[in-house]
C-alpha atoms as a PDB file:
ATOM      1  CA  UNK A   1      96.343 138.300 104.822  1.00  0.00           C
ATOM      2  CA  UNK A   2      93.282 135.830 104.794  1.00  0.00           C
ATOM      3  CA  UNK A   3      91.539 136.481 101.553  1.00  0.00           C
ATOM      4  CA  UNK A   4      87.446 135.983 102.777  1.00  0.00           C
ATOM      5  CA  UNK A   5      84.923 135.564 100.495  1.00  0.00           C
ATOM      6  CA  UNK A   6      81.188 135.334 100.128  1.00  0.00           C
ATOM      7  CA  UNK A   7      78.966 132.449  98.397  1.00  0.00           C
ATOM      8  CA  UNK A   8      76.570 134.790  96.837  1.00  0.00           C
ATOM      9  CA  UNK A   9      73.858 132.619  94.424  1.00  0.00           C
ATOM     10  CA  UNK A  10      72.973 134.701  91.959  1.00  0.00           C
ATOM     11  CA  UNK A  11      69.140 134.446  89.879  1.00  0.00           C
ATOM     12  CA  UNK A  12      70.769 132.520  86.666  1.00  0.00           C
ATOM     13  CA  UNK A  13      71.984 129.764  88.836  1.00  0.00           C
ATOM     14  CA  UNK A  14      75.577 130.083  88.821  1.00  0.00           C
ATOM     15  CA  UNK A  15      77.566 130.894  92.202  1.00  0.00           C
ATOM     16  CA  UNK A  16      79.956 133.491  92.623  1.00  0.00           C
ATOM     17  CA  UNK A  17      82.925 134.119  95.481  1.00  0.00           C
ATOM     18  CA  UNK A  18      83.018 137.581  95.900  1.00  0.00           C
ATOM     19  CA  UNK A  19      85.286 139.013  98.469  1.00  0.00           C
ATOM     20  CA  UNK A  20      83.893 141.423 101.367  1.00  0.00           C
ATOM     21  CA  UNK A  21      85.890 143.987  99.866  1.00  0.00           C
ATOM     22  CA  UNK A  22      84.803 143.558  96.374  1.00  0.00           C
ATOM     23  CA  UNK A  23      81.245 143.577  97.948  1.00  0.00           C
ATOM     24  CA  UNK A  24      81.703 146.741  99.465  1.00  0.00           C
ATOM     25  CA  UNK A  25      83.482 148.463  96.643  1.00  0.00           C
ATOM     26  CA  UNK A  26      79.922 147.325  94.829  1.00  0.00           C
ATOM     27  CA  UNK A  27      77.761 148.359  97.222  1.00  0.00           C
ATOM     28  CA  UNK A  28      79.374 151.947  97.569  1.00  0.00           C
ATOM     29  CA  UNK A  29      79.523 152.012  93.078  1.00  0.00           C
ATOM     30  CA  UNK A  30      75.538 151.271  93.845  1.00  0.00           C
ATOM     31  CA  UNK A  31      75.056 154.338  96.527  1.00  0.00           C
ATOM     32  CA  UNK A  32      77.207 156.474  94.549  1.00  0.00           C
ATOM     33  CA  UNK A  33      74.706 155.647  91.148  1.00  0.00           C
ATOM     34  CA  UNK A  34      71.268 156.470  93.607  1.00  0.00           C
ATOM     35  CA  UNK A  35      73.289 159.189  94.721  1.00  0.00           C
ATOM     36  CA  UNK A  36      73.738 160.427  90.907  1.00  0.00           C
ATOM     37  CA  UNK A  37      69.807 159.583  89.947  1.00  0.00           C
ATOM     38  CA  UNK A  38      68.455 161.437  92.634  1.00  0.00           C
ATOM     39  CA  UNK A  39      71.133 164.213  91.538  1.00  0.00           C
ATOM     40  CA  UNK A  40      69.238 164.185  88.062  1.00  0.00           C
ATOM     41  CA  UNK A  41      65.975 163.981  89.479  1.00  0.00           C
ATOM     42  CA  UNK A  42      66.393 167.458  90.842  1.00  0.00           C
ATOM     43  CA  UNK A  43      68.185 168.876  88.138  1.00  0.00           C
ATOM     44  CA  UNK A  44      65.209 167.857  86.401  1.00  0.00           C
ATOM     45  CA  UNK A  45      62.794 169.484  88.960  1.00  0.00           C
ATOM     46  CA  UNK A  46      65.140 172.520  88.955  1.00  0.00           C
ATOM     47  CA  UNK A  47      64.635 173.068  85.067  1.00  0.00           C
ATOM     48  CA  UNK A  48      68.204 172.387  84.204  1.00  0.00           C
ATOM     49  CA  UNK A  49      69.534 172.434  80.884  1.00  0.00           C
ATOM     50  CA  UNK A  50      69.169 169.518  78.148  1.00  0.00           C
ATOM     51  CA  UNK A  51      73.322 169.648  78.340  1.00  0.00           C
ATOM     52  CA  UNK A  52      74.058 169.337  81.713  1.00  0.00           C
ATOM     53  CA  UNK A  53      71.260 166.586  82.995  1.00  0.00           C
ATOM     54  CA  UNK A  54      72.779 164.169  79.955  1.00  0.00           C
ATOM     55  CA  UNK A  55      75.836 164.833  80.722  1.00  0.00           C
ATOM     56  CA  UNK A  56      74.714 163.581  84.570  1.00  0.00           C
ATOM     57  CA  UNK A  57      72.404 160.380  82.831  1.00  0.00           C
ATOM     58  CA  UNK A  58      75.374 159.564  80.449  1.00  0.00           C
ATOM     59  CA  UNK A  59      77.540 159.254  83.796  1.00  0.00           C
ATOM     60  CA  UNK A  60      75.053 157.207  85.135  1.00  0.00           C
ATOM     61  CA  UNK A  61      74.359 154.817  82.691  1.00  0.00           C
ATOM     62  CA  UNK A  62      78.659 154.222  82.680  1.00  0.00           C
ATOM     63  CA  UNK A  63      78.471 153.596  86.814  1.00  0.00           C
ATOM     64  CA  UNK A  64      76.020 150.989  85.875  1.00  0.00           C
ATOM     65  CA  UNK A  65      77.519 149.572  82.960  1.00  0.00           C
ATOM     66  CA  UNK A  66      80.940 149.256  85.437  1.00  0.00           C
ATOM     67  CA  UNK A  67      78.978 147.451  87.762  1.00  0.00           C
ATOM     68  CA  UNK A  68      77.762 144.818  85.240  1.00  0.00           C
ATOM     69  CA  UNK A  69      81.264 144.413  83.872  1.00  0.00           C
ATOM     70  CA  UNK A  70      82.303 143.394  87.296  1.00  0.00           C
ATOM     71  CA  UNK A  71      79.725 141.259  88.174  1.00  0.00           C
ATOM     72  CA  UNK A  72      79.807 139.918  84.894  1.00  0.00           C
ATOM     73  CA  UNK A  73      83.409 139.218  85.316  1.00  0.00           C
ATOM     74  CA  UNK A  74      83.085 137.324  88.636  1.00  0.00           C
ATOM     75  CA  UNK A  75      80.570 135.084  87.294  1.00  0.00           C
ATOM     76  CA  UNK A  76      82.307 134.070  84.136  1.00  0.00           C
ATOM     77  CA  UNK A  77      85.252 133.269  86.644  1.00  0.00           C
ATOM     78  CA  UNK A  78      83.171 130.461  88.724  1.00  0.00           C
ATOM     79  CA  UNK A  79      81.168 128.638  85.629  1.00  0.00           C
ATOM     80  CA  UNK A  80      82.278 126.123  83.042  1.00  0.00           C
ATOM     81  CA  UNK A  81      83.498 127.277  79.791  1.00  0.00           C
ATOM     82  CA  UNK A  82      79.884 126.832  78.131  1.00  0.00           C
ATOM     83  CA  UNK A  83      78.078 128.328  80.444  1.00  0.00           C
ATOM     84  CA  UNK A  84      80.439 131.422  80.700  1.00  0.00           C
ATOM     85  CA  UNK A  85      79.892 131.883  76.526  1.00  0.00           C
ATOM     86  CA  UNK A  86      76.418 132.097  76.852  1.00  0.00           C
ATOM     87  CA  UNK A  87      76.346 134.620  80.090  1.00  0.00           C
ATOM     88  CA  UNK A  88      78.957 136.554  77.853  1.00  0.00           C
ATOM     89  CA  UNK A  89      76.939 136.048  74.400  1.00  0.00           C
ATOM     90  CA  UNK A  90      73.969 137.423  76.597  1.00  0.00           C
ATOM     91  CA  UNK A  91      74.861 140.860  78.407  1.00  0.00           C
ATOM     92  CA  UNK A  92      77.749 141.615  76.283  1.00  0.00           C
END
């Protein structure tokens, strides 16, 4: 099987090769995280405990931080050495 990938440019410059799969396992971690933010949006309009809408906001913030790791991980894969230290250095 033909792996297929996408030139995606991202804001700092550097270019990453993301396959459509990966993309799409990204963009359904992203709907699943608005999906969990609205969830705690009502739970806060319902009057839900203090326990129960961190618990939600803690398994947010862990979606989120997955999704950095991997796009993270990508772009450290397609940079020079140097330039992979100081993406690291910065959102690690």
């Amino acid at each position: 099987m033909r792996k297929i990938t996408l030139d995606i440019r991202y804001p700092g410059g550097y270019i990453g090769n993301v396959t459509i799969e990966e993309k799409r396992n990204l963009e359904i971690m992203l709907r699943r995280i608005g999906g969990q933010v609205n969830g705690i949006s009502k739970m806060i309009n319902d009057d839900k405990g203090c326990e129960a809408v961190m618990t939600q906001v803690m398994a947010a913030v862990s979606s989120l931080k997955s999704v950095g790791r991997t796009v993270l991980a990508d772009a450290t894969c397609n940079v020079p050495k140097e330039e992979s230290t100081k993406l690291l250095k910065r959102f690690l």
